[in-house]
C-alpha atoms as a PDB file:
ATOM      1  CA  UNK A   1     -46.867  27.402  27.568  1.00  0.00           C
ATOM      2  CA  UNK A   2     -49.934  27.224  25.508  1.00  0.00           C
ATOM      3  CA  UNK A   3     -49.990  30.598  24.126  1.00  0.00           C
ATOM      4  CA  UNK A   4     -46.683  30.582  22.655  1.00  0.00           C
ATOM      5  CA  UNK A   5     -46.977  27.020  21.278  1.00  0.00           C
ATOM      6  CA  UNK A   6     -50.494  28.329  19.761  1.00  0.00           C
ATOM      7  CA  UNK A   7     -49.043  31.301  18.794  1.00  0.00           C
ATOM      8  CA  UNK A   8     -52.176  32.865  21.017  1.00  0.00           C
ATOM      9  CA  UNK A   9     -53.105  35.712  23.305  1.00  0.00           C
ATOM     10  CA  UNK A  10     -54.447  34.699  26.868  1.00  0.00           C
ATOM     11  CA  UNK A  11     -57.297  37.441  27.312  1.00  0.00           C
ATOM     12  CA  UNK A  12     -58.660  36.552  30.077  1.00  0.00           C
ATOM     13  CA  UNK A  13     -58.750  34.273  33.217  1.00  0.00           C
ATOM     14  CA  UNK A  14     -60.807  33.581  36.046  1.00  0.00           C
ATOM     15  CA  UNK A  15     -61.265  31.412  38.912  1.00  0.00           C
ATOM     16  CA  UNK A  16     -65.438  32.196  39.453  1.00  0.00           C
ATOM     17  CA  UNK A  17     -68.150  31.346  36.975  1.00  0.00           C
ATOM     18  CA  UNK A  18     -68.963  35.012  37.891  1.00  0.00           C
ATOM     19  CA  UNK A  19     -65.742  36.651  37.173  1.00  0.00           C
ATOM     20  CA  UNK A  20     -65.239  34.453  33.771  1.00  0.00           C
ATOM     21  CA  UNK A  21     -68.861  35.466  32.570  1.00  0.00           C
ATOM     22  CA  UNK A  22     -68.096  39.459  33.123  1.00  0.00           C
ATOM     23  CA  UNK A  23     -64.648  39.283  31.652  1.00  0.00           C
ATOM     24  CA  UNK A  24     -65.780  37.558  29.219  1.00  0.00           C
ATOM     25  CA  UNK A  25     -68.505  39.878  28.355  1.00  0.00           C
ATOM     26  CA  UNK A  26     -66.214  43.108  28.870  1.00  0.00           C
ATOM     27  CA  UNK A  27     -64.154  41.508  25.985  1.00  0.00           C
ATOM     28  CA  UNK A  28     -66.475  39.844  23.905  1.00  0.00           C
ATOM     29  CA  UNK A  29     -64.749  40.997  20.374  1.00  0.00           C
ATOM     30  CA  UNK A  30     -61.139  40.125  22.129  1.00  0.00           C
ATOM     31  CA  UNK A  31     -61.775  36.209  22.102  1.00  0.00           C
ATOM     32  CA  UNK A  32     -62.498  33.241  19.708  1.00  0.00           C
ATOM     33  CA  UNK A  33     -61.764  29.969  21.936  1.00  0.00           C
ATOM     34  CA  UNK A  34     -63.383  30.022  25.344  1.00  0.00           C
ATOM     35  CA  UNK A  35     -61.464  26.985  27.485  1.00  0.00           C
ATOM     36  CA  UNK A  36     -63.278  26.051  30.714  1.00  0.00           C
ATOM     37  CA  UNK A  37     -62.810  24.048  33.534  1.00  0.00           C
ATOM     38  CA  UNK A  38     -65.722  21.932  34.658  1.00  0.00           C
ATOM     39  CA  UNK A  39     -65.374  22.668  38.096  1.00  0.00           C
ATOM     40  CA  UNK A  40     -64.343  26.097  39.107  1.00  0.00           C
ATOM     41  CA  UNK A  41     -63.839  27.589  42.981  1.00  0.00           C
ATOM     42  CA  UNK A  42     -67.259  28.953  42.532  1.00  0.00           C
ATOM     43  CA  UNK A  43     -69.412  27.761  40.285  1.00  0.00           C
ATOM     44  CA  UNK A  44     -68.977  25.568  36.531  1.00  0.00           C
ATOM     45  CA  UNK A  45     -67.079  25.559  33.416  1.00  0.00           C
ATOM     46  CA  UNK A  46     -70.986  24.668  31.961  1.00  0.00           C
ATOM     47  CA  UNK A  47     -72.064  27.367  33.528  1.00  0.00           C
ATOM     48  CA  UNK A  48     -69.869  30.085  32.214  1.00  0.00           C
ATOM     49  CA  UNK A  49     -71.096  28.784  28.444  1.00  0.00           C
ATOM     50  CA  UNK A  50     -74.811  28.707  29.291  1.00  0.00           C
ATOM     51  CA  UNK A  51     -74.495  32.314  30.818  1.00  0.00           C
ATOM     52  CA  UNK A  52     -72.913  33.343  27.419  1.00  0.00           C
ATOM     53  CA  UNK A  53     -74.759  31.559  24.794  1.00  0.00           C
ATOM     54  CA  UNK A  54     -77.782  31.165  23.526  1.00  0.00           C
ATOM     55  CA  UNK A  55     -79.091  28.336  20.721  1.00  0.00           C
ATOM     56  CA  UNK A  56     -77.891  29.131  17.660  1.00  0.00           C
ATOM     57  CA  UNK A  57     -76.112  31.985  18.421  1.00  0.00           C
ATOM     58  CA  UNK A  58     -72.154  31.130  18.965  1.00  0.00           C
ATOM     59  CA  UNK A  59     -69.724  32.399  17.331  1.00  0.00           C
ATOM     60  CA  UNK A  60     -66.508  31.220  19.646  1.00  0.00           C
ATOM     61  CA  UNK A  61     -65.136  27.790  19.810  1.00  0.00           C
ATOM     62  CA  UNK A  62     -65.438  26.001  23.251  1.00  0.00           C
ATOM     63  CA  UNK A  63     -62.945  23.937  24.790  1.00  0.00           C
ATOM     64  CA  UNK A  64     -64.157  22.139  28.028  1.00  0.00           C
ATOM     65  CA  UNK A  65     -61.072  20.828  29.840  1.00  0.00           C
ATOM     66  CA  UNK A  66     -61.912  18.145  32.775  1.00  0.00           C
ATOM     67  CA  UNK A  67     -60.220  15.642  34.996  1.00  0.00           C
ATOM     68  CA  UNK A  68     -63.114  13.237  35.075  1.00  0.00           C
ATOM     69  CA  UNK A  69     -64.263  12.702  31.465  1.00  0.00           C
ATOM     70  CA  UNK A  70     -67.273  10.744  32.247  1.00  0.00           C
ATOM     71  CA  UNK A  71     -69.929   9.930  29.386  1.00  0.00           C
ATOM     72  CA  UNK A  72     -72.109  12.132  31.642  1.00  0.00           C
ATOM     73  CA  UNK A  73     -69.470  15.267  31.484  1.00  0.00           C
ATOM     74  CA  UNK A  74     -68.823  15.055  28.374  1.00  0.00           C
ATOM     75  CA  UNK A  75     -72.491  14.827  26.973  1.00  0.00           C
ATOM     76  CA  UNK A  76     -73.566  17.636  29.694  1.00  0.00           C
ATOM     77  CA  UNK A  77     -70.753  19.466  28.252  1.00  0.00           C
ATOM     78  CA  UNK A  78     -71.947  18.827  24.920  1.00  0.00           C
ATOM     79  CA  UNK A  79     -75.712  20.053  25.495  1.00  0.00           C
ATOM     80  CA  UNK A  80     -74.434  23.639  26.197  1.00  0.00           C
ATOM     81  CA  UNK A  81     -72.624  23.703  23.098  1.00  0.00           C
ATOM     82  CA  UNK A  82     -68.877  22.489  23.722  1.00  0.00           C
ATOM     83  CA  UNK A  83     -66.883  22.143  20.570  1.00  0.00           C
ATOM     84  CA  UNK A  84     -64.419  19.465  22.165  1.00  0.00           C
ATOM     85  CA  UNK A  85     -64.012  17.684  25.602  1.00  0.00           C
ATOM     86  CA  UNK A  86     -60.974  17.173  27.049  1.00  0.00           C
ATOM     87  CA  UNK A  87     -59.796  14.713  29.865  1.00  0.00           C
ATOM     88  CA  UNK A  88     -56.686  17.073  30.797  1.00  0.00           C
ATOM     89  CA  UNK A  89     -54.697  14.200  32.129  1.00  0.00           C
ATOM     90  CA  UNK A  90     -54.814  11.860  29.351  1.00  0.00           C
ATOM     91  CA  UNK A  91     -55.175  14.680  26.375  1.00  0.00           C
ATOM     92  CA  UNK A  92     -53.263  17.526  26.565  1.00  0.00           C
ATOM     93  CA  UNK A  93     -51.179  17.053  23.100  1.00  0.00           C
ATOM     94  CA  UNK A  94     -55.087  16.150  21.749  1.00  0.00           C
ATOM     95  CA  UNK A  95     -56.492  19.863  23.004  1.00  0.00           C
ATOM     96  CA  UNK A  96     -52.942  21.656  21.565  1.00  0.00           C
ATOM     97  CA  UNK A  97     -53.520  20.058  18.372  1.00  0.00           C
ATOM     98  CA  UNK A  98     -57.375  20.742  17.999  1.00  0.00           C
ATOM     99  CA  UNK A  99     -56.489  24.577  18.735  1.00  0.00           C
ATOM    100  CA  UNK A 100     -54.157  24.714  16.254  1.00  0.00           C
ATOM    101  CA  UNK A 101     -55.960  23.002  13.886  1.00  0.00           C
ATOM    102  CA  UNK A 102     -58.777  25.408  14.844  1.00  0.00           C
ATOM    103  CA  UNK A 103     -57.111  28.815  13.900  1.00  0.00           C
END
């Protein structure tokens, strides 16, 4: 659904912090938006962003996509370097329409 209303190209997709950090890095020039979930089946969302950025250094836009947008999500969220926060329940059409305004 969201790749052909973004007119994107799913790359990758894991269910592990793990797994998203390696496929991530095995396709690092493939990607430009990274959307995570805050909780995965093993591990975070927040964790798969600090394993792949450092301070100053990003050059992909992160989406963090949540069912519990708490003021404490979102800012953690925000302190490793999420571009947008998204309650998924209440904001889908919000998250389509920042992507597309995005690219």
């Amino acid at each position: 659904m969201c790749s052909g209303y973004l007119q994107a190209e799913v790359v990758g997709a894991a269910l592990s912090e793990a797994e998203a950090v390696a496929c991530l890095q095995a396709n690092e020039e493939a990607w430009q938006l990274l959307v995570v979930d805050l909780l995965l089946k093993q591990g975070t969302g927040p964790g798969v962003s600090a394993a792949l950025f450092t301070p100053g250094r990003k050059k992909w836009i992160v989406a963090a996509l949540t069912n519990a947008a708490s003021p404490d999500s979102r800012a953690a969220c925000f302190r490793l370097d999420a571009d947008v926060v998204v309650d998924k329940a209440a904001q889908v059409n919000e998250f389509l329409a920042y992507c597309a305004a995005e690219h």
